[in-house]
Protein backbone atom coordinates (compact mmCIF):
# COMPACT_ATOMS: atom_id res chain seq x y z
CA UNK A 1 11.78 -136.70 46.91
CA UNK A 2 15.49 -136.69 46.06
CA UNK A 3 18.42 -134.93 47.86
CA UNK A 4 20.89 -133.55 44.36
CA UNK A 5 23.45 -131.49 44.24
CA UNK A 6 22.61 -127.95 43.18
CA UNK A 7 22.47 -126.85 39.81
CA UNK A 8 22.69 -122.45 38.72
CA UNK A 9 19.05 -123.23 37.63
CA UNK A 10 18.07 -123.13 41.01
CA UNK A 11 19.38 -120.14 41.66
CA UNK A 12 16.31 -117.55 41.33
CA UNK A 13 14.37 -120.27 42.83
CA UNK A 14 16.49 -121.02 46.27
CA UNK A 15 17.24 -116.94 46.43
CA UNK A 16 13.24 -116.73 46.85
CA UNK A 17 13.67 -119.52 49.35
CA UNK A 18 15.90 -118.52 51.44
CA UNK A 19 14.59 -115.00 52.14
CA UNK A 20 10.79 -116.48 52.53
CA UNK A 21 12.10 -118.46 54.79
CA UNK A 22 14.46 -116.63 57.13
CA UNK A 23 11.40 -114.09 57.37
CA UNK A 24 9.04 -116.80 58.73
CA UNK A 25 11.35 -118.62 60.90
CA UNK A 26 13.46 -115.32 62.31
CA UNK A 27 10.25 -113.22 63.05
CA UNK A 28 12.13 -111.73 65.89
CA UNK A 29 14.03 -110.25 63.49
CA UNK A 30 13.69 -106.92 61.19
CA UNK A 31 13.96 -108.58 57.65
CA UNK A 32 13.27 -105.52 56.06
CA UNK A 33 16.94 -104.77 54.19
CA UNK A 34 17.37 -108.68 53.39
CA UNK A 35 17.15 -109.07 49.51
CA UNK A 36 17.07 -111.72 47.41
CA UNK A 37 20.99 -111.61 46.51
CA UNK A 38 21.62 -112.37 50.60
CA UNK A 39 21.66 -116.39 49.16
CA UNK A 40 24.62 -115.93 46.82
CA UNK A 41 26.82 -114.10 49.84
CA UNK A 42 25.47 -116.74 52.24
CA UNK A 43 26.46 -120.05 50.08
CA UNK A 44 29.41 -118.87 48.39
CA UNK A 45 32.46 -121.37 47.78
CA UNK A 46 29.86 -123.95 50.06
CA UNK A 47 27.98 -127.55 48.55
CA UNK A 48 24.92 -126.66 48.16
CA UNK A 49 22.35 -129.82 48.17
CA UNK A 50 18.15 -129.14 46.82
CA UNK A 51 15.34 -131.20 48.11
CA UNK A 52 13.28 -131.93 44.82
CA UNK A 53 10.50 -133.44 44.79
CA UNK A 54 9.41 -133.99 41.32
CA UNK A 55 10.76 -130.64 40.14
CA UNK A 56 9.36 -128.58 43.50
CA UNK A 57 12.71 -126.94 45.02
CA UNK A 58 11.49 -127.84 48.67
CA UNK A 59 14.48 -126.91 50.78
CA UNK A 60 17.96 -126.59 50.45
CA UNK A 61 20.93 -127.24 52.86
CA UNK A 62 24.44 -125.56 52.27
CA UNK A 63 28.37 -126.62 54.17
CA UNK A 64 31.24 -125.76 54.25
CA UNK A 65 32.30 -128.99 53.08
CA UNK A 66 36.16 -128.76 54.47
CA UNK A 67 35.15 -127.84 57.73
CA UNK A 68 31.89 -130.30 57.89
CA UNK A 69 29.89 -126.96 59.28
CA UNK A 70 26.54 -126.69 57.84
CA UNK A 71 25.52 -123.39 57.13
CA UNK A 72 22.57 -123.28 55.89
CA UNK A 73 18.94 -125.45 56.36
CA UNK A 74 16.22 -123.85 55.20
CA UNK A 75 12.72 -125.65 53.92
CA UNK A 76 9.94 -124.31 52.31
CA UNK A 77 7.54 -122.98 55.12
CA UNK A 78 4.89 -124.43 52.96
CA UNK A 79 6.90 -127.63 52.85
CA UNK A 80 7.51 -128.25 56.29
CA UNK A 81 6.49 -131.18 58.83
CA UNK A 82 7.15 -133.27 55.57
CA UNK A 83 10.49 -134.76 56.13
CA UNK A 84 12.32 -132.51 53.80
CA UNK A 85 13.95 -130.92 56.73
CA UNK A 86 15.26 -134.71 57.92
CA UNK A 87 16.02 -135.83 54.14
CA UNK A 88 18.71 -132.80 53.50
CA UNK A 89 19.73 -133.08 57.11
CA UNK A 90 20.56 -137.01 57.22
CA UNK A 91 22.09 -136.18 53.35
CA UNK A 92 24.83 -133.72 55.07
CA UNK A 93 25.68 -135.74 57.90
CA UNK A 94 26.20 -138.74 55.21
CA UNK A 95 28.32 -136.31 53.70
CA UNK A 96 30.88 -135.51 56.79
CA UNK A 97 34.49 -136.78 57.50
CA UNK A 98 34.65 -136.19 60.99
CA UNK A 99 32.60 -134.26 63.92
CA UNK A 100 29.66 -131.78 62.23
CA UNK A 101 29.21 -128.53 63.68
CA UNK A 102 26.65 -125.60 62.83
CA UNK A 103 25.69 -122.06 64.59
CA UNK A 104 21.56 -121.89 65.76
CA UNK A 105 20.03 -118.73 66.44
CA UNK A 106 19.24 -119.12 70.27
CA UNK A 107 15.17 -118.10 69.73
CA UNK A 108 14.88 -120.26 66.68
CA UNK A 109 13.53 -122.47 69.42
CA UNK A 110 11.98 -124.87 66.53
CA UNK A 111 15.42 -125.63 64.77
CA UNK A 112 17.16 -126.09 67.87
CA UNK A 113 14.93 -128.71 68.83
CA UNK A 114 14.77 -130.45 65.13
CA UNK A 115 18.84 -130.52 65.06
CA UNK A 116 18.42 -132.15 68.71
CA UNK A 117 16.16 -134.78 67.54
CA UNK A 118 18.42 -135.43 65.45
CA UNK A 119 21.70 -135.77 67.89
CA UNK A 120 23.14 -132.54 67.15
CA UNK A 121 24.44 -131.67 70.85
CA UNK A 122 24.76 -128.18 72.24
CA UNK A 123 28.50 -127.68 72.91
CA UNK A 124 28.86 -123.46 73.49
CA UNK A 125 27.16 -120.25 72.83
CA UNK A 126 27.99 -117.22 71.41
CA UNK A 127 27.10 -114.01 70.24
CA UNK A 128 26.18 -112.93 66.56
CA UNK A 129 24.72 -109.60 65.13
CA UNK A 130 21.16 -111.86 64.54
CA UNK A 131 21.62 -112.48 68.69
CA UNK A 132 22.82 -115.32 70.97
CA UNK A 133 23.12 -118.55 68.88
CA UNK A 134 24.29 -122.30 69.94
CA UNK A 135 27.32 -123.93 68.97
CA UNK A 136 25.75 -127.79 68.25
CA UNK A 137 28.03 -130.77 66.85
CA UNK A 138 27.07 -134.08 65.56
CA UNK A 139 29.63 -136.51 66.02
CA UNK A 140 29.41 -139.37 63.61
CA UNK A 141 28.48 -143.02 64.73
């Protein structure tokens, strides 16, 4: 599996991603008026890196590269428990200039604990139209 940059030929691909997977991992939520154009508003003007592996999108991961704030993790729920998760994760942290930060729903109980295992640290909360989420940073070594 490689970790590339993002080409517009993933596009239909990661847009069928991303709402697949928000829908498994945000059951708490009612996912019934996302669409498949939510990925363009949600990654626009960000770096946008795809997990391939052998020419399977698995995952994706999105910053805000200026701000080192990662917006966006999402793997294939078919794809998870694999590492892909880990590979895009330890790719963006590679990629920061100073402390990471990134927003976690509060009940996406799984994530928070993946971003933890990772040293992500829980530094505030906060509210969000999608609920309470956690303020984590990853300060670099």
């Amino acid at each position: 599996m490689i970790i590339r940059p993002w080409h517009e030929t993933d596009r239909p691909f990661l847009r069928t991603l991303y709402l697949h997977a928000r829908r498994q991992s945000w059951r708490w939520l009612d996912g019934s008026d996302w669409q498949l154009e939510d990925f363009d508003a949600a990654t626009r003007d960000e770096t946008i890196w795809v997990a391939d592996d052998d020419g399977h999108r698995a995952g994706f991961a999105s910053v805000y590269a200026n701000d080192n704030f990662l917006h966006n993790l999402f793997v294939d729920p078919d794809w998870q428990g694999r590492g892909v998760g880990s590979a895009l994760l330890q790719k963006v942290q590679a990629e920061f200039t100073s402390t990471g930060s990134l927003k976690c729903l509060a009940q996406n109980e799984r994530a928070l604990a993946f971003y933890q295992r990772h040293g992500w640290h829980v530094e505030a909360e906060g509210e969000s139209p999608e609920g309470k989420y956690l303020l984590l940073h990853y300060r670099l070594p």
